[in-house]
N, C-alpha and C. Protein backbone atom coordinates (compact mmCIF):
# COMPACT_ATOMS: atom_id res chain seq x y z
N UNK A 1 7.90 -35.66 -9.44
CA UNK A 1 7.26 -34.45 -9.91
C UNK A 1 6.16 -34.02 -8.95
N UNK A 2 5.14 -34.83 -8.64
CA UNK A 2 4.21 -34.70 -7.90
C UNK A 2 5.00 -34.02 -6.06
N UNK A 3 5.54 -34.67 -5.72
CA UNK A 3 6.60 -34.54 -4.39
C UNK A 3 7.14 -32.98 -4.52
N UNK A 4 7.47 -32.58 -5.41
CA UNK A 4 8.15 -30.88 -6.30
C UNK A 4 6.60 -30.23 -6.00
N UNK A 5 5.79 -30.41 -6.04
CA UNK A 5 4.66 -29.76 -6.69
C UNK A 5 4.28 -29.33 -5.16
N UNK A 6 3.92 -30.37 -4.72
CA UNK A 6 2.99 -30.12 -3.00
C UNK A 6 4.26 -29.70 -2.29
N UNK A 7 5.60 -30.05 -2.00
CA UNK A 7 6.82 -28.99 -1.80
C UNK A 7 6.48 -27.37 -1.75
N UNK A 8 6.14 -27.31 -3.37
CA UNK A 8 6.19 -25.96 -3.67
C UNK A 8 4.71 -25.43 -2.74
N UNK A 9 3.85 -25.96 -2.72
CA UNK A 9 2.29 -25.59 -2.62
C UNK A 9 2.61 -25.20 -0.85
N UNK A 10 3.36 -26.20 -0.35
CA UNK A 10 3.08 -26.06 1.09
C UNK A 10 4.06 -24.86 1.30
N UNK A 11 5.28 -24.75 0.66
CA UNK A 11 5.79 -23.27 0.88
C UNK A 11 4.92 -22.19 0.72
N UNK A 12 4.64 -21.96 -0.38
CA UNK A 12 3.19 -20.56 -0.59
C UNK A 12 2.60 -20.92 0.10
N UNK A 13 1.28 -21.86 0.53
CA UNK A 13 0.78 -21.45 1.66
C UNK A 13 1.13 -21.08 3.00
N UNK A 14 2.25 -21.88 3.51
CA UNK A 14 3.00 -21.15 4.86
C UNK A 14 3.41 -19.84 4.81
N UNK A 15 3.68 -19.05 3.47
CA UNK A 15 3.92 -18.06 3.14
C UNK A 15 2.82 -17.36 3.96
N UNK A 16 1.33 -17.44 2.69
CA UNK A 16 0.41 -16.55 2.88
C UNK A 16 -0.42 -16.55 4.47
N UNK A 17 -0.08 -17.82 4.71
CA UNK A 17 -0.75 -17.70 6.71
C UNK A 17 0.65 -16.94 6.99
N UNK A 18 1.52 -17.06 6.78
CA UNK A 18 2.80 -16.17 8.13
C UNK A 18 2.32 -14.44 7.60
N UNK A 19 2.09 -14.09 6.43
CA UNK A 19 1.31 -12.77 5.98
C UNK A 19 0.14 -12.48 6.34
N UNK A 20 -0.90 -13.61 6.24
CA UNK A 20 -2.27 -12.86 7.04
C UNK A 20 -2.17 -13.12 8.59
N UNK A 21 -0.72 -13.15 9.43
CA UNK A 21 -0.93 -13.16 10.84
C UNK A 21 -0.74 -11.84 11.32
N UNK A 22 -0.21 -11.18 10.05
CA UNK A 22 -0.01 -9.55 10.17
C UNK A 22 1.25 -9.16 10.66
N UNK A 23 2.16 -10.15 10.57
CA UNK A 23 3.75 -10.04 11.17
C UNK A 23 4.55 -8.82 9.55
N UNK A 24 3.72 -8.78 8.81
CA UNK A 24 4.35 -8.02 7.69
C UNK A 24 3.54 -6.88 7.47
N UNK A 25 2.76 -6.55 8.30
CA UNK A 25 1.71 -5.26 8.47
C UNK A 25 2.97 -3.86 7.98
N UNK A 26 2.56 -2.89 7.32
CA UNK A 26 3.74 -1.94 6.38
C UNK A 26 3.33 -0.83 7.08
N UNK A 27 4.20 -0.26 7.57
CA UNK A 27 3.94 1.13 8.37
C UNK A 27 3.90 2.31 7.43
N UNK A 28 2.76 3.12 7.70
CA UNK A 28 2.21 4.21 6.53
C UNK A 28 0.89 4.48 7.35
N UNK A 29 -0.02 5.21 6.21
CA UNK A 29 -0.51 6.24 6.58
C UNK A 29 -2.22 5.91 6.28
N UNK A 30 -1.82 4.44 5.67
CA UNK A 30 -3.49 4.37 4.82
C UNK A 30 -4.09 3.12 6.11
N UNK A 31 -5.04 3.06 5.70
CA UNK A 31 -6.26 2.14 6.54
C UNK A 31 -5.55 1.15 6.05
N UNK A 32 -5.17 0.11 7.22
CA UNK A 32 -4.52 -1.40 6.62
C UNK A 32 -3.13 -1.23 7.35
N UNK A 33 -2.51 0.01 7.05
CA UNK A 33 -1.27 0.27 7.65
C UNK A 33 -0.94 0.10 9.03
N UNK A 34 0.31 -0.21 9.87
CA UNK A 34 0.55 0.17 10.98
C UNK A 34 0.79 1.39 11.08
N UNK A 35 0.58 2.24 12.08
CA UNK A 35 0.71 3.78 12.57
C UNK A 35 2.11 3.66 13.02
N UNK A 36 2.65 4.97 12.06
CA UNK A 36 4.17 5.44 12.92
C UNK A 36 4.07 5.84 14.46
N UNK A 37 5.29 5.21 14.75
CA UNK A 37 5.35 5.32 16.07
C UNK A 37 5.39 6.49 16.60
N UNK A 38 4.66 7.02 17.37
CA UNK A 38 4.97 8.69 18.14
C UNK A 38 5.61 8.46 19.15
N UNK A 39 6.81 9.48 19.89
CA UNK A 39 7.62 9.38 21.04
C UNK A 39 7.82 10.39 21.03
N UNK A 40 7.03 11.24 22.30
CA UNK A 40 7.19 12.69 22.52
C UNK A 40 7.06 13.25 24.05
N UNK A 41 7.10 14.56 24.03
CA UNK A 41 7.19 15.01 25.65
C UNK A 41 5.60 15.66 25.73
N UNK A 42 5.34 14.70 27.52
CA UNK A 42 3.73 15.31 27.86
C UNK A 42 4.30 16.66 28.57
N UNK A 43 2.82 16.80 29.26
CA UNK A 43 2.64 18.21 29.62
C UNK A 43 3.66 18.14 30.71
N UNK A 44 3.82 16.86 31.13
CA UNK A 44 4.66 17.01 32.67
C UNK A 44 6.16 16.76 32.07
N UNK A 45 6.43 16.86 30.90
CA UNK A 45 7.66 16.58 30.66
C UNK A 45 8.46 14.90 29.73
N UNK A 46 7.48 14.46 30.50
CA UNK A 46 7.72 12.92 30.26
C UNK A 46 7.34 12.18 28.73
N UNK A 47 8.36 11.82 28.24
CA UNK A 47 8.28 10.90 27.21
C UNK A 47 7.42 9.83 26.86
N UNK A 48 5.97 10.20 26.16
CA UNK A 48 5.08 9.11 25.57
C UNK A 48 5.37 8.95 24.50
N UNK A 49 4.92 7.10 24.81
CA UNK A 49 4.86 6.43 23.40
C UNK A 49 3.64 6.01 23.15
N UNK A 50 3.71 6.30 21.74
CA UNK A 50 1.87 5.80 21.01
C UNK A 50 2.40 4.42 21.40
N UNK A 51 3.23 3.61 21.36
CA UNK A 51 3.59 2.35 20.87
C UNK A 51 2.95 1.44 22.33
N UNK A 52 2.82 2.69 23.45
CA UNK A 52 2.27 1.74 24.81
C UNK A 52 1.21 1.70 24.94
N UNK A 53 0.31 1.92 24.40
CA UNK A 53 -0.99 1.80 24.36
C UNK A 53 -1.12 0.89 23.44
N UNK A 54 -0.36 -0.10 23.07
CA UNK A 54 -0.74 -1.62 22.54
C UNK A 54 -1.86 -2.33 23.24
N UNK A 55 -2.75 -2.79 22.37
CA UNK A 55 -3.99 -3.27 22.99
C UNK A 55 -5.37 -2.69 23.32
N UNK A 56 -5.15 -1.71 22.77
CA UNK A 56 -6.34 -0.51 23.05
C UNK A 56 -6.93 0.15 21.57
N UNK A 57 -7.97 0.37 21.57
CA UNK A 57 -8.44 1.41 20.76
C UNK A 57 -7.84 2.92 20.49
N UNK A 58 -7.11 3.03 19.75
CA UNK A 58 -6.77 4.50 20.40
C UNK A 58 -7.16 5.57 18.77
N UNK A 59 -7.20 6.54 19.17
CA UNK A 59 -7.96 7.87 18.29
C UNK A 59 -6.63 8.81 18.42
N UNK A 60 -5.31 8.86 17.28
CA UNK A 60 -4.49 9.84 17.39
C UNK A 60 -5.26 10.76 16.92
N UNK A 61 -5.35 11.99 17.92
CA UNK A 61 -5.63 12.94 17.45
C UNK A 61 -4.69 14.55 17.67
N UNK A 62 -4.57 14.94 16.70
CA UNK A 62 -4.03 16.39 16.02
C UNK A 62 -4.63 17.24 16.36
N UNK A 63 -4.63 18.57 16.65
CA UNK A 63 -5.44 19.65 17.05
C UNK A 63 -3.97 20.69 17.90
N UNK A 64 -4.71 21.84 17.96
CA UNK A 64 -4.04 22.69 19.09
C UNK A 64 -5.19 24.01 19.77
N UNK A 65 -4.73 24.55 20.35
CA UNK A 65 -6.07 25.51 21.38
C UNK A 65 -6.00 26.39 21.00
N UNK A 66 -4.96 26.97 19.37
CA UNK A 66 -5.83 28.19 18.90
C UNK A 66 -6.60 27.56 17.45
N UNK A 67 -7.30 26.48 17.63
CA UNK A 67 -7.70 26.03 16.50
C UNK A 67 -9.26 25.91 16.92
N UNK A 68 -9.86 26.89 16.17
CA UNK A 68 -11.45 27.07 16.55
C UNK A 68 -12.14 26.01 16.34
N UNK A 69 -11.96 25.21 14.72
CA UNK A 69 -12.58 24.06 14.44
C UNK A 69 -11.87 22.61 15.45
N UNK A 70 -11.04 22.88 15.76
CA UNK A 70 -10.41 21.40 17.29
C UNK A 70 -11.26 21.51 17.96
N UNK A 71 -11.33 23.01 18.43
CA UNK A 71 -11.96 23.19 19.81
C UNK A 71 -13.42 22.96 19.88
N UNK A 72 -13.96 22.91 18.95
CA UNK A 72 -15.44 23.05 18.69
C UNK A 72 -15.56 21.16 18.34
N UNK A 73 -14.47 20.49 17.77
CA UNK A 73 -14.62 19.08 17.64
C UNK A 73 -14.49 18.23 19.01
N UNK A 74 -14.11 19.20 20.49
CA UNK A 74 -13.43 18.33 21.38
C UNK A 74 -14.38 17.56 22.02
N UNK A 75 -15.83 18.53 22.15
CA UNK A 75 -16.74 18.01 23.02
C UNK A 75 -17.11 16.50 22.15
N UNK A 76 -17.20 15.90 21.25
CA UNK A 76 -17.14 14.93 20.54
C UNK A 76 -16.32 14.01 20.80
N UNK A 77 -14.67 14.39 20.86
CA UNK A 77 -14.47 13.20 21.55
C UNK A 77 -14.25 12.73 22.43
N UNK A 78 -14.75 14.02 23.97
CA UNK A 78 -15.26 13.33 24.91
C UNK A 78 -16.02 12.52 25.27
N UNK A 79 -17.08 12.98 24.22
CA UNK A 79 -18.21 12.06 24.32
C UNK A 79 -17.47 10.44 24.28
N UNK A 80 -17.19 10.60 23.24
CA UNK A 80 -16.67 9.09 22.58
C UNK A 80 -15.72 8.64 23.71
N UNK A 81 -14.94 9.10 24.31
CA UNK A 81 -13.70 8.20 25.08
C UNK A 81 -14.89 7.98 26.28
N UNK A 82 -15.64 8.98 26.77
CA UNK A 82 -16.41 8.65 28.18
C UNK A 82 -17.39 7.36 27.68
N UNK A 83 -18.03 7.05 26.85
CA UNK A 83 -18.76 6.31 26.54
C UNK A 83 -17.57 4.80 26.06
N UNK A 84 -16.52 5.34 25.67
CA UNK A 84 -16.03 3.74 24.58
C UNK A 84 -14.70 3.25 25.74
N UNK A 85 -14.61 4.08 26.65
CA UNK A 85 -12.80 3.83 27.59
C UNK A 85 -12.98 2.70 27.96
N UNK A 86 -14.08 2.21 28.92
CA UNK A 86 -14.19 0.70 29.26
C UNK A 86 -14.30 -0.16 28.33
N UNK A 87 -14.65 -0.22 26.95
CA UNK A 87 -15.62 -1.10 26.19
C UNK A 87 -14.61 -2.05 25.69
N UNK A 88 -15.00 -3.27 24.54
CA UNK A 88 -14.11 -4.41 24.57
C UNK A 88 -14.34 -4.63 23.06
N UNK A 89 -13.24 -3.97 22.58
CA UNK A 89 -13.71 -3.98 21.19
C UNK A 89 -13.46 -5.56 20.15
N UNK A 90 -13.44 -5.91 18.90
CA UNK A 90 -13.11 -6.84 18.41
C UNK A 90 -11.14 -7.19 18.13
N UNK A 91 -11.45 -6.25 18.46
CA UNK A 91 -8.92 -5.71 18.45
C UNK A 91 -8.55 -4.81 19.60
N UNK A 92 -9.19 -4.70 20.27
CA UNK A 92 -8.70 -3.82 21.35
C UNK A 92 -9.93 -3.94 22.61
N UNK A 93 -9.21 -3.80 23.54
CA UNK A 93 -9.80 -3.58 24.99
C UNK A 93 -9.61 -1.94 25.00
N UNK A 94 -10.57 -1.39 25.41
CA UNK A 94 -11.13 0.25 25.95
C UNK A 94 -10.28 0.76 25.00
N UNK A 95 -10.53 1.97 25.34
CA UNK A 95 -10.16 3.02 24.15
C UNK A 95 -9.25 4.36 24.74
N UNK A 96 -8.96 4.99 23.69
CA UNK A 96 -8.23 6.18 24.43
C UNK A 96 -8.02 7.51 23.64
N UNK A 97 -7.26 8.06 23.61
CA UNK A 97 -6.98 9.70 22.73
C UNK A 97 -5.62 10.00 23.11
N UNK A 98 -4.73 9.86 22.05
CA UNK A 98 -3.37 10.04 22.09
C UNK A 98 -3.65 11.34 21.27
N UNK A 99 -3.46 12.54 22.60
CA UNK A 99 -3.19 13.88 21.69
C UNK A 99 -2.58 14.34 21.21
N UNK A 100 -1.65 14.44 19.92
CA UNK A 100 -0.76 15.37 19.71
C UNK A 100 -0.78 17.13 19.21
N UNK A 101 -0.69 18.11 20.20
CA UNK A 101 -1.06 19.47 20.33
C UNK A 101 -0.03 19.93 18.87
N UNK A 102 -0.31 20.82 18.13
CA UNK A 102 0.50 21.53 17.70
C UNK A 102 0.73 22.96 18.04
N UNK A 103 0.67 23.00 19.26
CA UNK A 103 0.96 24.60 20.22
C UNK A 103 1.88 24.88 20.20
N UNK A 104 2.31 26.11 20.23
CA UNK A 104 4.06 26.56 20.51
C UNK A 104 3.69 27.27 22.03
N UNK A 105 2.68 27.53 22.48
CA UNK A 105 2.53 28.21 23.98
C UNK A 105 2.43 26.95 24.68
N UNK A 106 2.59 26.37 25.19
CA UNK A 106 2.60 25.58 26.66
C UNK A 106 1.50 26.23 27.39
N UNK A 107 1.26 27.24 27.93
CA UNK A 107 0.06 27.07 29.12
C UNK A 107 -0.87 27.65 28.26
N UNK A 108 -1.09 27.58 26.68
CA UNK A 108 -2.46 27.81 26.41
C UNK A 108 -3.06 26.28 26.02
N UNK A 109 -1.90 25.24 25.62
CA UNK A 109 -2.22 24.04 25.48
C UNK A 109 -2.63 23.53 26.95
N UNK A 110 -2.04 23.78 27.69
CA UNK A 110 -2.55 22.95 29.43
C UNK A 110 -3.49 23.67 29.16
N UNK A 111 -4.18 24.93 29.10
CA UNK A 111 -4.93 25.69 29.40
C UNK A 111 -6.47 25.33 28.93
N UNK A 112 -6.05 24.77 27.57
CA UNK A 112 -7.74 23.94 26.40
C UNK A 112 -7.56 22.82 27.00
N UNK A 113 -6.60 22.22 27.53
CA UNK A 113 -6.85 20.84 27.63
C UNK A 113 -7.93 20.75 29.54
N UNK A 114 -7.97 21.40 29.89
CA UNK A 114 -8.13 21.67 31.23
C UNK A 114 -9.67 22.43 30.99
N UNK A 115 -9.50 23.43 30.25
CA UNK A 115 -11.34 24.03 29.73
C UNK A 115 -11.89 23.29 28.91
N UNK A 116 -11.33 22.24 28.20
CA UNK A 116 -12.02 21.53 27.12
C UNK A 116 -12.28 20.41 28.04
N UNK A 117 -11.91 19.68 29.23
CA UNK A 117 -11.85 19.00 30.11
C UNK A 117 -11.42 17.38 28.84
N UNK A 118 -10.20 17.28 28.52
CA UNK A 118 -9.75 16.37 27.66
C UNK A 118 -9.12 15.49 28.93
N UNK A 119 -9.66 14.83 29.44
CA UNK A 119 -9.23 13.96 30.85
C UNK A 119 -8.55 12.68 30.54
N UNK A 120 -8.20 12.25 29.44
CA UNK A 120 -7.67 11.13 29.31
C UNK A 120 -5.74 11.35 29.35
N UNK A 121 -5.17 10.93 29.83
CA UNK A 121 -3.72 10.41 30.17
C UNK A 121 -2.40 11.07 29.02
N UNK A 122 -3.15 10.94 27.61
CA UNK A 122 -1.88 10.85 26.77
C UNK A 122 -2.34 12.24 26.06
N UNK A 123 -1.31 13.33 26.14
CA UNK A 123 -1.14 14.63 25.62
C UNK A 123 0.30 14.65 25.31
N UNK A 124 0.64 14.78 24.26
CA UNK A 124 1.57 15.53 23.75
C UNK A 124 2.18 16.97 22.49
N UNK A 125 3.27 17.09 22.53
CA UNK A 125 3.60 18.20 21.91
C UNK A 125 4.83 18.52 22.31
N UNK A 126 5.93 18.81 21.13
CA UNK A 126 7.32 19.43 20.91
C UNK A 126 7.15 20.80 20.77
N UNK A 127 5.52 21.29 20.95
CA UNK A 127 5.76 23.46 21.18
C UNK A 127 6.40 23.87 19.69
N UNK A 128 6.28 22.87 18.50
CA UNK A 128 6.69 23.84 17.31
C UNK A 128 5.46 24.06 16.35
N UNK A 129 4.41 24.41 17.04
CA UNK A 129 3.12 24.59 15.74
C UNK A 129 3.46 23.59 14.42
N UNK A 130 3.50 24.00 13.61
CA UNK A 130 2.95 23.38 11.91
C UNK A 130 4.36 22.97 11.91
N UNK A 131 5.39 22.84 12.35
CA UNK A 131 6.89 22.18 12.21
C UNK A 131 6.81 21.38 13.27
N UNK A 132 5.70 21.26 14.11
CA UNK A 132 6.02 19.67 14.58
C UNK A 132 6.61 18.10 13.92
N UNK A 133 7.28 17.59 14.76
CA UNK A 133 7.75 16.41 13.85
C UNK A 133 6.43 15.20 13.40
N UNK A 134 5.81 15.09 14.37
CA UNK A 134 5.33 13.98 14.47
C UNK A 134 3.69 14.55 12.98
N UNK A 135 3.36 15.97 13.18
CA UNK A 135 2.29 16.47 12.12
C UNK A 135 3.20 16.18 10.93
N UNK A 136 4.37 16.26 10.21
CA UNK A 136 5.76 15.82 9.00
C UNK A 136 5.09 14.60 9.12
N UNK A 137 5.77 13.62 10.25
CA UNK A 137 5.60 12.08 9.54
C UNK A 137 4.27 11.34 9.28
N UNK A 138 2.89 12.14 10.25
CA UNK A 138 1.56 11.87 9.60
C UNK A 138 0.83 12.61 8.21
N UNK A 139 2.08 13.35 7.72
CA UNK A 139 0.99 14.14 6.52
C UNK A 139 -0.03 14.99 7.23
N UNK A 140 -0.02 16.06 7.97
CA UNK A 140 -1.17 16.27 8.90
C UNK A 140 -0.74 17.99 8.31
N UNK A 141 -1.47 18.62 7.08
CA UNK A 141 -1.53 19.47 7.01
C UNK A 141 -2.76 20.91 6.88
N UNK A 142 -3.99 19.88 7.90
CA UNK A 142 -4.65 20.85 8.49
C UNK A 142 -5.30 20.32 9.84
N UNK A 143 -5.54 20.57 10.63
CA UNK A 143 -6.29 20.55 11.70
C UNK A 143 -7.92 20.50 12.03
N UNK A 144 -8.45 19.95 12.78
CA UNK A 144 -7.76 18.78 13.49
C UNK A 144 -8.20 17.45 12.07
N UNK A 145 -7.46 16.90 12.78
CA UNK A 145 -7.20 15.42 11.94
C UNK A 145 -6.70 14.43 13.05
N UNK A 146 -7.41 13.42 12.34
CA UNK A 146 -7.04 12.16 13.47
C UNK A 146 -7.21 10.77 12.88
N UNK A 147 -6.47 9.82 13.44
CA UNK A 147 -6.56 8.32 12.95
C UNK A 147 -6.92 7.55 14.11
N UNK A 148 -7.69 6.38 13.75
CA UNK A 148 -8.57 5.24 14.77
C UNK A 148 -7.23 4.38 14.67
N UNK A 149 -6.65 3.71 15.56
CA UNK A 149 -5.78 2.73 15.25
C UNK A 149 -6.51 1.43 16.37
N UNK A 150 -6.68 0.04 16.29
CA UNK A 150 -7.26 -0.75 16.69
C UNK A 150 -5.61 -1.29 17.77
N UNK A 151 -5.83 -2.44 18.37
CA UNK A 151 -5.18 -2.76 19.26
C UNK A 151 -3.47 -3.44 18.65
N UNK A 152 -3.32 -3.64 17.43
CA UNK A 152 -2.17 -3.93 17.12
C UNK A 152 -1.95 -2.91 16.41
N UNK A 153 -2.18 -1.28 16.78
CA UNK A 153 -1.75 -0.24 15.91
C UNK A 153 -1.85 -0.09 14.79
N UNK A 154 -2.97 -1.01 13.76
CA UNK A 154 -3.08 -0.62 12.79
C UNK A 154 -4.17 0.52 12.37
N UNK A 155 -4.22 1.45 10.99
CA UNK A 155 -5.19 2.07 11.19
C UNK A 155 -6.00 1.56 10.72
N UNK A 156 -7.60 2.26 11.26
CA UNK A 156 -8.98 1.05 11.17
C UNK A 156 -9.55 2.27 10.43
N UNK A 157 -9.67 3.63 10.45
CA UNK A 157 -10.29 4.93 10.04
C UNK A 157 -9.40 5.84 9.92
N UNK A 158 -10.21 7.21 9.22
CA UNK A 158 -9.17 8.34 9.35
C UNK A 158 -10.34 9.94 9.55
N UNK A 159 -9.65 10.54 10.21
CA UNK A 159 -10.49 11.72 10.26
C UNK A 159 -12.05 11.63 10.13
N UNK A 160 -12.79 11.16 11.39
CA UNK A 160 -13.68 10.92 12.08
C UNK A 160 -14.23 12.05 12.56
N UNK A 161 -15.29 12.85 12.16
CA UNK A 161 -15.48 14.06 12.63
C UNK A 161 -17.44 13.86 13.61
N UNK A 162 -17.56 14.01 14.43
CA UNK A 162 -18.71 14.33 15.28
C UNK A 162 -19.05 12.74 15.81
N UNK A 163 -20.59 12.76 15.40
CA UNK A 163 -20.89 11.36 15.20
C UNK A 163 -20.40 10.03 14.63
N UNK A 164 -19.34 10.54 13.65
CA UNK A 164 -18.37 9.68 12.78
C UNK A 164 -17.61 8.62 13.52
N UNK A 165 -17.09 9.63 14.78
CA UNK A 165 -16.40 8.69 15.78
C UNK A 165 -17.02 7.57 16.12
N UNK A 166 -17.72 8.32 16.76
CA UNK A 166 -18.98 6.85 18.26
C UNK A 166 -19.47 5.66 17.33
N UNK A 167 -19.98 5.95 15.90
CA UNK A 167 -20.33 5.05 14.95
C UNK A 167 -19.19 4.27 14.43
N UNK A 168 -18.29 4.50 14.23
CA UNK A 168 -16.75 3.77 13.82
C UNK A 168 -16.78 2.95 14.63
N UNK A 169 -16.88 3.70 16.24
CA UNK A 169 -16.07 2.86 17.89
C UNK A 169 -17.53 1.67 17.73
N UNK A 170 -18.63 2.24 17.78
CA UNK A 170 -19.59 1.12 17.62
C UNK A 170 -19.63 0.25 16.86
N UNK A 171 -18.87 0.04 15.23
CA UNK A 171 -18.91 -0.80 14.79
C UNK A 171 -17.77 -1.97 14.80
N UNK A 172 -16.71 -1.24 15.77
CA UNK A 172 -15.90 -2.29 16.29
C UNK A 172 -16.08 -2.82 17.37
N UNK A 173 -17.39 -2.86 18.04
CA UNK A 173 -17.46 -3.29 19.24
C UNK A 173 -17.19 -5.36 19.27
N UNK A 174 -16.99 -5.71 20.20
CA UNK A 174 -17.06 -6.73 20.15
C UNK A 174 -18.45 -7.58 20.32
């Protein structure tokens, strides 16, 4: 009986460590969740994945360049990527800004991203405004909106607006 008992005990616990290693992390939309994967075309054409920026801090962010309130949020998270890109967080090494535009013009999106001086690497957009795919599978039905995802893509925050950011990125510092 006793032999049945610690049997059973050492199964549930191997259980609950193989669960808190995060190998069963549930892809969705809430804090805790892994972030759906994005796979889309940049400005140059080329196919990004959120999924390669494993290991990083990253800030999906939503917006497009006829959106007065984006545009007025951008200088913010310049701030934040120029200040947090090197830094070494507690789940991620440096940080980044995976953009996804909801523009249907192409050179007015190059166009904010270039006057807004958004200098970091990852821009994307499929050019269908509010029928973008990737705004569908985040629930993203106003602008801008954005999620913190830490270095194993889970989300850590959601819609971080000004100071909100840098204080989030600061409290994951390592």
């Amino acid at each position: 009986m006793k032999q049945k008992f610690f049997i059973a005990l050492a199964l549930v616990f191997g259980l609950t460590i193989q669960s808190k290693a995060g190998d069963d992390v549930k892809i969705g939309l809430q804090i805790g969740n892994k972030a759906p994967e994005i796979a889309e075309q940049s400005v140059d054409g080329k196919e990004l994945k959120l999924s390669s920026l494993e290991g990083k801090m990253v800030l999906i962010d939503f917006w497009a360049s006829w959106c007065g309130p984006c545009r007025r949020e951008n200088p913010a998270v310049v701030a934040a990527y120029k200040e947090f890109k090197d830094k070494k967080f507690k789940n991620g090494n440096g940080f980044t800004v995976f953009g996804v535009s909801l523009d249907k013009n192409k050179a007015a999106w190059e166009q904010a991203i270039q006057d807004d001086q958004l200098s970091w690497d990852y821009h994307v957009s499929d050019l269908k405004g509010w029928h973008a795919k990737y705004a569908a599978v985040y629930g993203v039905r106003g602008i801008p909106a954005n999620f913190l995802i830490d270095g194993n893509g889970v989300i850590v925050a959601k819609n971080l607006r000004g100071a909100a950011l840098e204080n989030a990125l600061e409290q994951l510092l390592k």
